[in-house]
N, C-alpha and C. Protein backbone atom coordinates (compact mmCIF):
# COMPACT_ATOMS: atom_id res chain seq x y z
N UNK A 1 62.34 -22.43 186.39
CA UNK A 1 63.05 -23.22 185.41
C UNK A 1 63.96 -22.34 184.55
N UNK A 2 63.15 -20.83 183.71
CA UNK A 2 64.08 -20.04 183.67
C UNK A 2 65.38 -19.91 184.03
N UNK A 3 65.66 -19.35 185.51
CA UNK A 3 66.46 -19.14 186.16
C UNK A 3 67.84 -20.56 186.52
N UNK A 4 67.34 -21.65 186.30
CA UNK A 4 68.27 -22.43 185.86
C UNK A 4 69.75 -21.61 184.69
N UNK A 5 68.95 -21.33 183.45
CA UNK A 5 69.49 -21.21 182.48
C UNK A 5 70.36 -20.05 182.62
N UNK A 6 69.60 -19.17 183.11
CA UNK A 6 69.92 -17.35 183.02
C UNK A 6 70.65 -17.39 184.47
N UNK A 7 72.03 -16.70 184.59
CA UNK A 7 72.22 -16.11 185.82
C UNK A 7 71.72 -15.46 186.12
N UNK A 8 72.35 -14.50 187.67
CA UNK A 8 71.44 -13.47 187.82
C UNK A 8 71.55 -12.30 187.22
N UNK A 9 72.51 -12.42 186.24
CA UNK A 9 72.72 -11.01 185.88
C UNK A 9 71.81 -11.13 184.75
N UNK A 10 71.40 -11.94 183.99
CA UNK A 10 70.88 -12.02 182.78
C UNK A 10 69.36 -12.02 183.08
N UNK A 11 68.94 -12.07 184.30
CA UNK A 11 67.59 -12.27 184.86
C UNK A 11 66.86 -10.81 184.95
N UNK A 12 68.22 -10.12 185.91
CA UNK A 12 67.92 -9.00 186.04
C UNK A 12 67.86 -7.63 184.99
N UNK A 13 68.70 -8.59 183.58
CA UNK A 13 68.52 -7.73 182.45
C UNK A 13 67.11 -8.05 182.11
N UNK A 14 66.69 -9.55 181.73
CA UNK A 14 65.53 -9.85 181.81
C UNK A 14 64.43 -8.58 181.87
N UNK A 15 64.19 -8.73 183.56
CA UNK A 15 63.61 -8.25 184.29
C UNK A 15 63.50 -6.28 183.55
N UNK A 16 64.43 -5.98 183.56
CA UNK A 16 64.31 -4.62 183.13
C UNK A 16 63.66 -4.34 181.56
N UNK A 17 64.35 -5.34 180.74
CA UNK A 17 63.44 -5.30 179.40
C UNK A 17 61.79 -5.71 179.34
N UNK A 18 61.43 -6.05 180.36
CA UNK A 18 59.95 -6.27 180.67
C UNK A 18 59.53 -5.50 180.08
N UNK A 19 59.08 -4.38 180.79
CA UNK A 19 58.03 -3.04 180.54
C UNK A 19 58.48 -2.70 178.77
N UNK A 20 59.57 -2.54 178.54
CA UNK A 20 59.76 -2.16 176.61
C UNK A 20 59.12 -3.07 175.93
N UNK A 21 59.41 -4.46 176.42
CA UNK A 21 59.09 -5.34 175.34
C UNK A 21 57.71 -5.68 175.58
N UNK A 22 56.64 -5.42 176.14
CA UNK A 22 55.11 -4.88 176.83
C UNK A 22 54.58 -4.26 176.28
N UNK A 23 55.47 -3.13 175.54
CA UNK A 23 54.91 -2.08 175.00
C UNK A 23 55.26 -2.26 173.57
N UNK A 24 56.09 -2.64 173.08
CA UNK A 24 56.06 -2.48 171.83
C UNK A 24 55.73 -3.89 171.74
N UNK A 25 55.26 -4.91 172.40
CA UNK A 25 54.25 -5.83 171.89
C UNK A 25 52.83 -5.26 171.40
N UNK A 26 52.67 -4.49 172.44
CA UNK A 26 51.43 -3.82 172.50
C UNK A 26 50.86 -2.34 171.53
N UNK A 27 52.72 -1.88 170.91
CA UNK A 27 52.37 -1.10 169.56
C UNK A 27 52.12 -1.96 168.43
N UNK A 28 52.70 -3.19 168.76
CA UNK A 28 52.51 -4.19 167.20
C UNK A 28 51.33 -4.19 167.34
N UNK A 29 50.41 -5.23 167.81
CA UNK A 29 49.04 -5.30 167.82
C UNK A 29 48.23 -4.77 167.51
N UNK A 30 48.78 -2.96 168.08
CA UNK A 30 47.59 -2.27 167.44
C UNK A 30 48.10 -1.83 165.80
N UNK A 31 49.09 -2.56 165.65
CA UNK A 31 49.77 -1.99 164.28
C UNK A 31 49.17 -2.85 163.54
N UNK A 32 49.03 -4.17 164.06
CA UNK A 32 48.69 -5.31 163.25
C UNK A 32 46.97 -5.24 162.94
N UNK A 33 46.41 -4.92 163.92
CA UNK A 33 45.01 -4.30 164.27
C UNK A 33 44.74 -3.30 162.61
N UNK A 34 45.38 -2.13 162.87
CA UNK A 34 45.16 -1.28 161.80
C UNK A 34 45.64 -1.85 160.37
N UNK A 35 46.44 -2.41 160.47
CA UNK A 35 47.14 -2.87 159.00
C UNK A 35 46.68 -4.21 158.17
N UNK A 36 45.55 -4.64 159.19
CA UNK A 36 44.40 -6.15 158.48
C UNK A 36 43.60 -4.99 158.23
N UNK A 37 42.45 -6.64 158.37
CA UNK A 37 41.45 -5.68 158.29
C UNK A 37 40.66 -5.68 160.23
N UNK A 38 40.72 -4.59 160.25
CA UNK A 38 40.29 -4.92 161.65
C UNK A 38 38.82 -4.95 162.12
N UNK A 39 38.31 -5.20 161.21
CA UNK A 39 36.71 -5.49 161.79
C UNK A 39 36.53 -7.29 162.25
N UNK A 40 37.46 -7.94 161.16
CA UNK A 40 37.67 -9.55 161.54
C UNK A 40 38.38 -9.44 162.93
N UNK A 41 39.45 -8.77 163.23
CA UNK A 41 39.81 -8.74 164.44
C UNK A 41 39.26 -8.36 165.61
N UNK A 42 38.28 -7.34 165.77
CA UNK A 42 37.83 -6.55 166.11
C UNK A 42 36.59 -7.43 166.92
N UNK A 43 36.04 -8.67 165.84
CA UNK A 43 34.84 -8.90 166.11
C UNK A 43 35.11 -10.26 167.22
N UNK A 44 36.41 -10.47 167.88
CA UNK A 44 36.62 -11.22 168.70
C UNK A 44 36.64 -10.34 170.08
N UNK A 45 35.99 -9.07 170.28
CA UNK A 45 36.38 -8.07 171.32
C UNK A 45 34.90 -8.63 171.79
N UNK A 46 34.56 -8.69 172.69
CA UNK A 46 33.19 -8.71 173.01
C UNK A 46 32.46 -7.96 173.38
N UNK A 47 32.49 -6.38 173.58
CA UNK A 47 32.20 -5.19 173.67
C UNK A 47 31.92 -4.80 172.15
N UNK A 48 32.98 -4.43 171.48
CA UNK A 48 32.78 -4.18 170.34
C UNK A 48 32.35 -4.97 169.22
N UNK A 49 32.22 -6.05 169.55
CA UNK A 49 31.39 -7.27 168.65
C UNK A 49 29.95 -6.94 168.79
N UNK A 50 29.23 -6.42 169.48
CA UNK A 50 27.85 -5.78 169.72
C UNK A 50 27.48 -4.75 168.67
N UNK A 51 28.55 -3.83 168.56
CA UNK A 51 28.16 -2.95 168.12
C UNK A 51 28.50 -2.89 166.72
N UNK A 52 28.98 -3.37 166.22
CA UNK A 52 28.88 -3.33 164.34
C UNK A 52 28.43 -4.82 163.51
N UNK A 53 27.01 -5.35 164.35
CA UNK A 53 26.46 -6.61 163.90
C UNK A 53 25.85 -6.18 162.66
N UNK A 54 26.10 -7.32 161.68
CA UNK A 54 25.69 -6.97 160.01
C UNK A 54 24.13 -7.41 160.68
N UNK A 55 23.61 -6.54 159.35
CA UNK A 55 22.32 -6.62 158.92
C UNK A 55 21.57 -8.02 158.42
């Protein structure tokens, strides 16, 4: 449905901004991670939700 809209040239720009915009999704998060509080965040991990259960 995309590809309706986008030619191919705009697809294939698309396509190349993938991997950047991946990653600096993925620096926000952990930016956003550090800059709450991240134990509320944290405690939706299910690995690490084990390990810092309150008393």
């Amino acid at each position: 449905m995309l590809s309706r809209f986008l030619g191919p040239r705009y697809w294939q720009l698309a396509r190349n901004w993938l991997p950047t915009v991946g990653m600096w999704s993925a620096v926000g998060s952990v930016g956003l991670v550090w800059a709450t509080d991240w134990r509320l965040i944290l405690d939706w991990v299910p690995y690490i939700n084990g390990k810092f259960k309150k008393d």
